[in-house]
Protein backbone atom coordinates (compact mmCIF):
# COMPACT_ATOMS: atom_id res chain seq x y z
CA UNK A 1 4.22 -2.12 14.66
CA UNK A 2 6.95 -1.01 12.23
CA UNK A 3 6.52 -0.37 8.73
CA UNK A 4 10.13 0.06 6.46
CA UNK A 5 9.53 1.24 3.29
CA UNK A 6 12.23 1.68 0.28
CA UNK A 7 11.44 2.90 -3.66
CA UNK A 8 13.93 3.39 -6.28
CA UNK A 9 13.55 3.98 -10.04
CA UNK A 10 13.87 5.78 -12.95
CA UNK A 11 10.97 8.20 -15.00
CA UNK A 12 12.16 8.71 -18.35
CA UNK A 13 10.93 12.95 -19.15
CA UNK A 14 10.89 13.69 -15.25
CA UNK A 15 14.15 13.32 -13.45
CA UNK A 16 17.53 10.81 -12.98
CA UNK A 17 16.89 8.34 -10.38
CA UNK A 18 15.07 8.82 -7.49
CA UNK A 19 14.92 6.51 -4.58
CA UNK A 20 13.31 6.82 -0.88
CA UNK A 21 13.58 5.13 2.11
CA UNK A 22 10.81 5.02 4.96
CA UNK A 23 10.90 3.80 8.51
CA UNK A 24 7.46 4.08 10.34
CA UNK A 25 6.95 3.00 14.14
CA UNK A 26 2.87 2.84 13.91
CA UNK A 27 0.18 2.38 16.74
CA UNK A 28 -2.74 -0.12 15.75
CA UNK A 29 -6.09 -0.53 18.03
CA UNK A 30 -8.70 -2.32 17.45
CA UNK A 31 -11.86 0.03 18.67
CA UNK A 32 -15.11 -1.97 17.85
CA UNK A 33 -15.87 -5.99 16.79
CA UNK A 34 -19.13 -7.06 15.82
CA UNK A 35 -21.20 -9.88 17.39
CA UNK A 36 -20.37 -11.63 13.77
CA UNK A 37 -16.54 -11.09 14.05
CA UNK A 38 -16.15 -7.70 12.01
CA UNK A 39 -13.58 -5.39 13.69
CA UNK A 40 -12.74 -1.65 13.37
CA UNK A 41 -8.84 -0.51 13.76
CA UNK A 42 -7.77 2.68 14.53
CA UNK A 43 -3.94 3.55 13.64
CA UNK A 44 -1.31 6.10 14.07
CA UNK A 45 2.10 6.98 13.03
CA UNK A 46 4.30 7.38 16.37
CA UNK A 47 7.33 8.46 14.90
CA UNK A 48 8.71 8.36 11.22
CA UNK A 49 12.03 9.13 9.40
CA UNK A 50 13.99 8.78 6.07
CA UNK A 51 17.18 7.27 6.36
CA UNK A 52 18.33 7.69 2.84
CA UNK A 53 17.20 11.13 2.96
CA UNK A 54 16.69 13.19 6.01
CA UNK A 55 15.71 16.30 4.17
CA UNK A 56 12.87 13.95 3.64
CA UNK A 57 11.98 14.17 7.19
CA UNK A 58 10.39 17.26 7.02
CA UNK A 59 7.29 15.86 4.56
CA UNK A 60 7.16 13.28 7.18
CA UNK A 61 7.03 15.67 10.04
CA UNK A 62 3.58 17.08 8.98
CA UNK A 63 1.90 13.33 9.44
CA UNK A 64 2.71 12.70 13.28
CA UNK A 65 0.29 13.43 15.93
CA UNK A 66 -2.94 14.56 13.53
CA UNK A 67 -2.79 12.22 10.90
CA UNK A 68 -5.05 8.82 12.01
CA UNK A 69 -7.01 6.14 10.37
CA UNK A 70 -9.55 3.67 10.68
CA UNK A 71 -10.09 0.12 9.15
CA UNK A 72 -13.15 -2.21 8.78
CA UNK A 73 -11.78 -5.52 8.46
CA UNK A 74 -14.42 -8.53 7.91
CA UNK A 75 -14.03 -11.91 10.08
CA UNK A 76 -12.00 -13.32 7.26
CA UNK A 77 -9.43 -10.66 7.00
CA UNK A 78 -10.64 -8.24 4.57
CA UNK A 79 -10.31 -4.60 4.86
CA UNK A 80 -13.33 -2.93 3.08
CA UNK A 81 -12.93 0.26 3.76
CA UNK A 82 -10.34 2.91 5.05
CA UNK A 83 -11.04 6.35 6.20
CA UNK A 84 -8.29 8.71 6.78
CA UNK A 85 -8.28 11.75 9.13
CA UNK A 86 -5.73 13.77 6.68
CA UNK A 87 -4.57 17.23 8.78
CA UNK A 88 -5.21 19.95 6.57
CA UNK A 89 -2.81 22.07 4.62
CA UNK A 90 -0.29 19.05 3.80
CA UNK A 91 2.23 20.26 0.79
CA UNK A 92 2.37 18.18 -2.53
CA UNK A 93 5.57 16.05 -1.10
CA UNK A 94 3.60 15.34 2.24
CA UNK A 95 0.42 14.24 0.09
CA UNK A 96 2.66 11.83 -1.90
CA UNK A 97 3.91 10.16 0.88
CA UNK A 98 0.25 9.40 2.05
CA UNK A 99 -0.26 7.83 -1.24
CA UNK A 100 2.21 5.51 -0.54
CA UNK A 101 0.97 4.84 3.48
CA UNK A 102 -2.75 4.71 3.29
CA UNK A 103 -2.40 1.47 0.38
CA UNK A 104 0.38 -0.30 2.05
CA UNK A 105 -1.87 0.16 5.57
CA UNK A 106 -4.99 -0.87 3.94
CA UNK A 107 -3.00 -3.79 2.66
CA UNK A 108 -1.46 -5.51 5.88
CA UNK A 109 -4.34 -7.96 6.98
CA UNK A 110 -4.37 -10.48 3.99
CA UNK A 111 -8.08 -12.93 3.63
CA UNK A 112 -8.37 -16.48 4.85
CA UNK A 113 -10.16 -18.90 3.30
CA UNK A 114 -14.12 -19.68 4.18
CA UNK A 115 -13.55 -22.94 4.50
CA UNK A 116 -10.59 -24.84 6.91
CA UNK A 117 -7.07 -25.19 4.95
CA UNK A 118 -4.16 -27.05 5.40
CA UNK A 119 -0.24 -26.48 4.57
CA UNK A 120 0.28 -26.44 1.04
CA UNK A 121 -3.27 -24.97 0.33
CA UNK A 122 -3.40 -21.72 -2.10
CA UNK A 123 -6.47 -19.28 -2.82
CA UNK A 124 -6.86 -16.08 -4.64
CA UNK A 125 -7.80 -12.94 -4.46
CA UNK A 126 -9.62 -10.74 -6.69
CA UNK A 127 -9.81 -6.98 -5.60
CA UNK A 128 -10.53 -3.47 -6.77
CA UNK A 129 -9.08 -0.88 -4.79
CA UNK A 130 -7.46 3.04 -5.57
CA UNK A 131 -4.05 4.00 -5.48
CA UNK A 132 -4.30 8.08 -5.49
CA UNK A 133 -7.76 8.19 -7.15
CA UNK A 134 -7.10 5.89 -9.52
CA UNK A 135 -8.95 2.22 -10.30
CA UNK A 136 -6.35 -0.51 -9.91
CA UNK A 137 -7.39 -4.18 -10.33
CA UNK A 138 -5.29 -6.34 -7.94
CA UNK A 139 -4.73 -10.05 -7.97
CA UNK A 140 -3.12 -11.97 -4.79
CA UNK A 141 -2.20 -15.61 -4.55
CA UNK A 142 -1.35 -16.65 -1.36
CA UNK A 143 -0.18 -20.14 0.18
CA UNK A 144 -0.18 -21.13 3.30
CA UNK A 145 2.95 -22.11 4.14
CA UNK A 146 3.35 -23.81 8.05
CA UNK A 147 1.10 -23.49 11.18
CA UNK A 148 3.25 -23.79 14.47
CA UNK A 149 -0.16 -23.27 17.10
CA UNK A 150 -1.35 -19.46 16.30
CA UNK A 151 1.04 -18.89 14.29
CA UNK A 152 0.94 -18.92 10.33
CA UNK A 153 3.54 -18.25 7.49
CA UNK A 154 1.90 -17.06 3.85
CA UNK A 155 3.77 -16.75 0.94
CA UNK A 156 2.26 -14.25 -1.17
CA UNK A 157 2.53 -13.45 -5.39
CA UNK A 158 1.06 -10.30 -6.55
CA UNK A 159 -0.27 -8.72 -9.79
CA UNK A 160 -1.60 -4.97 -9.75
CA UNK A 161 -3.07 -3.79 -12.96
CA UNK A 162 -5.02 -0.70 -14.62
CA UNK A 163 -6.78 -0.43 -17.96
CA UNK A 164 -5.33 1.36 -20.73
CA UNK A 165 -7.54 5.15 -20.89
CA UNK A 166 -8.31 8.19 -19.28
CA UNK A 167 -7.52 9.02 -15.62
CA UNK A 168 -7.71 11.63 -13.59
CA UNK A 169 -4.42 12.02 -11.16
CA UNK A 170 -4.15 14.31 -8.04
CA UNK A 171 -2.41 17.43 -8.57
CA UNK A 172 -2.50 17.84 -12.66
CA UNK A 173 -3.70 20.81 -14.22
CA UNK A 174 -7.44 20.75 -15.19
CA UNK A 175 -6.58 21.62 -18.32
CA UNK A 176 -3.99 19.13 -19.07
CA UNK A 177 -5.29 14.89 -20.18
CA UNK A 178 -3.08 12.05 -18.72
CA UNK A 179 -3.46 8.23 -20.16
CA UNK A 180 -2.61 5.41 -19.05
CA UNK A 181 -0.85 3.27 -21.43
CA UNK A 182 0.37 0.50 -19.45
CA UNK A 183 0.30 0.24 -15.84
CA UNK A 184 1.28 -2.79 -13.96
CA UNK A 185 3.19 -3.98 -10.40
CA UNK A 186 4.20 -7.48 -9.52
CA UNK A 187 5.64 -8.40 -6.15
CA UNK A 188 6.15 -11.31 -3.92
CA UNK A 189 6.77 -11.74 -0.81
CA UNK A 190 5.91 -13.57 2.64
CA UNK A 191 3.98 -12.72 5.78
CA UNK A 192 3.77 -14.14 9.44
CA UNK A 193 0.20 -13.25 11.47
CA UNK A 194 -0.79 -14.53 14.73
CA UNK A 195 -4.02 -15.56 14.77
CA UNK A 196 -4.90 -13.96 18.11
CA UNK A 197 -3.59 -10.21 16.37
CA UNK A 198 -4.41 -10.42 12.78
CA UNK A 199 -4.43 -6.94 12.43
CA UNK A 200 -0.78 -6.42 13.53
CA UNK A 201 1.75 -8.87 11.72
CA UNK A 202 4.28 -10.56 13.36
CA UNK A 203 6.81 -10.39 9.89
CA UNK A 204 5.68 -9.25 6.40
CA UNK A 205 8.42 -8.62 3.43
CA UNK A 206 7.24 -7.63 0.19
CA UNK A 207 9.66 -6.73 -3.02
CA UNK A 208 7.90 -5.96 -6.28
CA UNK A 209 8.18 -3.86 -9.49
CA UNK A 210 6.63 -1.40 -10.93
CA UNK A 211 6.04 -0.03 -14.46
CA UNK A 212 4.00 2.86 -15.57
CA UNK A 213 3.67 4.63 -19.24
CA UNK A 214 1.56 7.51 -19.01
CA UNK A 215 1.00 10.06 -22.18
CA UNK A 216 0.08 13.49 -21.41
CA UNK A 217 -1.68 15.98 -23.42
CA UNK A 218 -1.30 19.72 -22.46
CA UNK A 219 -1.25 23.29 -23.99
CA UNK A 220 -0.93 21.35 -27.55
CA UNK A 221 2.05 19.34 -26.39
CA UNK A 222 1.82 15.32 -26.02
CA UNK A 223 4.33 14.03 -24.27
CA UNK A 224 5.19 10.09 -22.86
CA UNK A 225 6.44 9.29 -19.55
CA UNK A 226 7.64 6.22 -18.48
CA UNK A 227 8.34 5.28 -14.77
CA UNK A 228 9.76 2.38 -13.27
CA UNK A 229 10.02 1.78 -9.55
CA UNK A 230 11.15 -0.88 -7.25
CA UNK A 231 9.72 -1.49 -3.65
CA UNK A 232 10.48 -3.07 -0.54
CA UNK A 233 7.59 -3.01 1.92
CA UNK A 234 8.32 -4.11 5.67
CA UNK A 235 6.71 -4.38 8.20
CA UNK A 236 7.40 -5.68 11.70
CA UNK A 237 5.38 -6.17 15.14
C-alpha cells in the first residue's frame, strides 16, 4: 500500500508558507481475527520520501525499519484502537510527521452499516479520536456509491471539530497556556475497498481544509496564531 500525502498553508505569527509533500510505500498484515470477525493489523513503512522537499527526507529517515503499528479493527470496519511502537530518540520534526501518519493510518478502514445497504444508501459517523493529544470530535458521512462483485466505491464528506478551551499540545513549555479558539477541518473525498482486503484500499483520495486559531499565554505575553492548511491524503494498494 501507498500513502501520498501533501499540506500547504499559511500560520499568521509563525512563518510564510509552508507546504510538504509525502510519499509512503507501507506494509499492512493482518496478525489475529476473532471467531466474531474482529481483526488485528500490523503495519510498516517500507520506504518514504519528500518530493517537494528532500531535506525533508532526513525526518523521514528515522521512521523506517523500527517504527510499527498495530490496529484493532471491529467486523464492521472500525478501528478502536492504535498502538504505535515509536523508536526512541525521534527529533521534534520526526515527531511531527508521526502526528500526521498515525491519524491518517488509523483512518483508512471506514464502518459499514449493521444492517445490508444498497447504492445510493448514506450513514454517519460519530467519533472521538486525538490528533497529537488533543480531543477532536469527528463527523463522517459516507455514501455508497456502486458495487461491481467485491468491489465498493464510497464517497465520503468530513467535519473535524474541537471545543473552544484549554489544551495541552506536545512540545510547549510547561509554563506557557495554549487555547483553542476555533479549530475545525472539512474534507471530502472518495474511497474504493475490496471486500475480501478491507484493511488495504484499493483507491482512497481525500482533499480537505483546515483552520486553527490558537491564543497563547506565556512569560506575560498573549499572543494569537492562526493556521490554515490544505491536505491531500492518498492512498493506493
Amino acid at each position: 500500500m501507498t500513502m501520498e500525502m501533501e499540506f500547504g498553508g499559511d500560520a499568521a505569527a509563525v512563518s510564510g508558507p509552508a507546504g510538504l509533500e509525502m510519499v509512503m510505500e507501507m506494509e499492512t498484515t493482518v496478525v489475529g481475527v476473532t471467531p466474531e470477525g474482529a481483526a488485528t493489523v500490523a503495519g510498516r513503512i517500507l520506504s518514504a520520501s519528500s518530493p517537494s522537499d528532500p531535506a525533508a527526507d532526513a525526518a523521514l529517515a528515522p521512521l523506517l525499519g523500527d517504527f510499527a503499528w498495530e490496529s484493532d479493527i471491529t467486523p464492521d470496519g472500525r478501528t478502536l484502537a492504535t498502538r504505535a511502537d515509536i523508536p526512541e530518540g525521534l527529533d521534534p520534526t520526526s515527531e511531527g510527521v508521526l502526528e500526521q501518519i498515525l491519524p491518517q493510518v488509523q483512518q483508512a478502514t471506514r464502518p459499514f452499516p449493521v444492517e445490508p445497504v444498497g447504492t445510493g444508501a448514506t450513514w454517519r459517523i460519530l467519533e472521538e479520536i486525538e490528533l497529537g493529544g488533543v480531543p477532536v470530535t469527528q463527523r463522517t458521512d459516507q455514501t455508497l456509491e456502486r458495487r461491481d462483485g467485491n468491489e465498493v466505491e464510497i464517497s465520503v464528506r468530513m467535519r473535524q471539530t474541537v471545543e473552544p478551551g484549554p489544551i495541552d499540545l506536545p512540545g510547549v513549555p510547561p509554563e506557557a497556556r495554549v487555547t483553542v479558539r476555533k479549530w475545525r477541518m472539512t474534507g471530502k473525498g472518495n474511497q474504493v475497498l475490496d471486500l475480501a482486503k478491507p484493511f488495504d484500499p484499493v483507491d482512497s483520495h481525500l482533499e480537505g481544509h483546515m483552520l486553527q486559531r490558537l491564543r497563547v499565554n506565556a512569560e506575560g505575553a498573549t499572543e494569537t496564531i492562526t493556521t490554515e492548511i490544505d491536505l491531500t491524503v492518498s492512498f493506493e494498494g
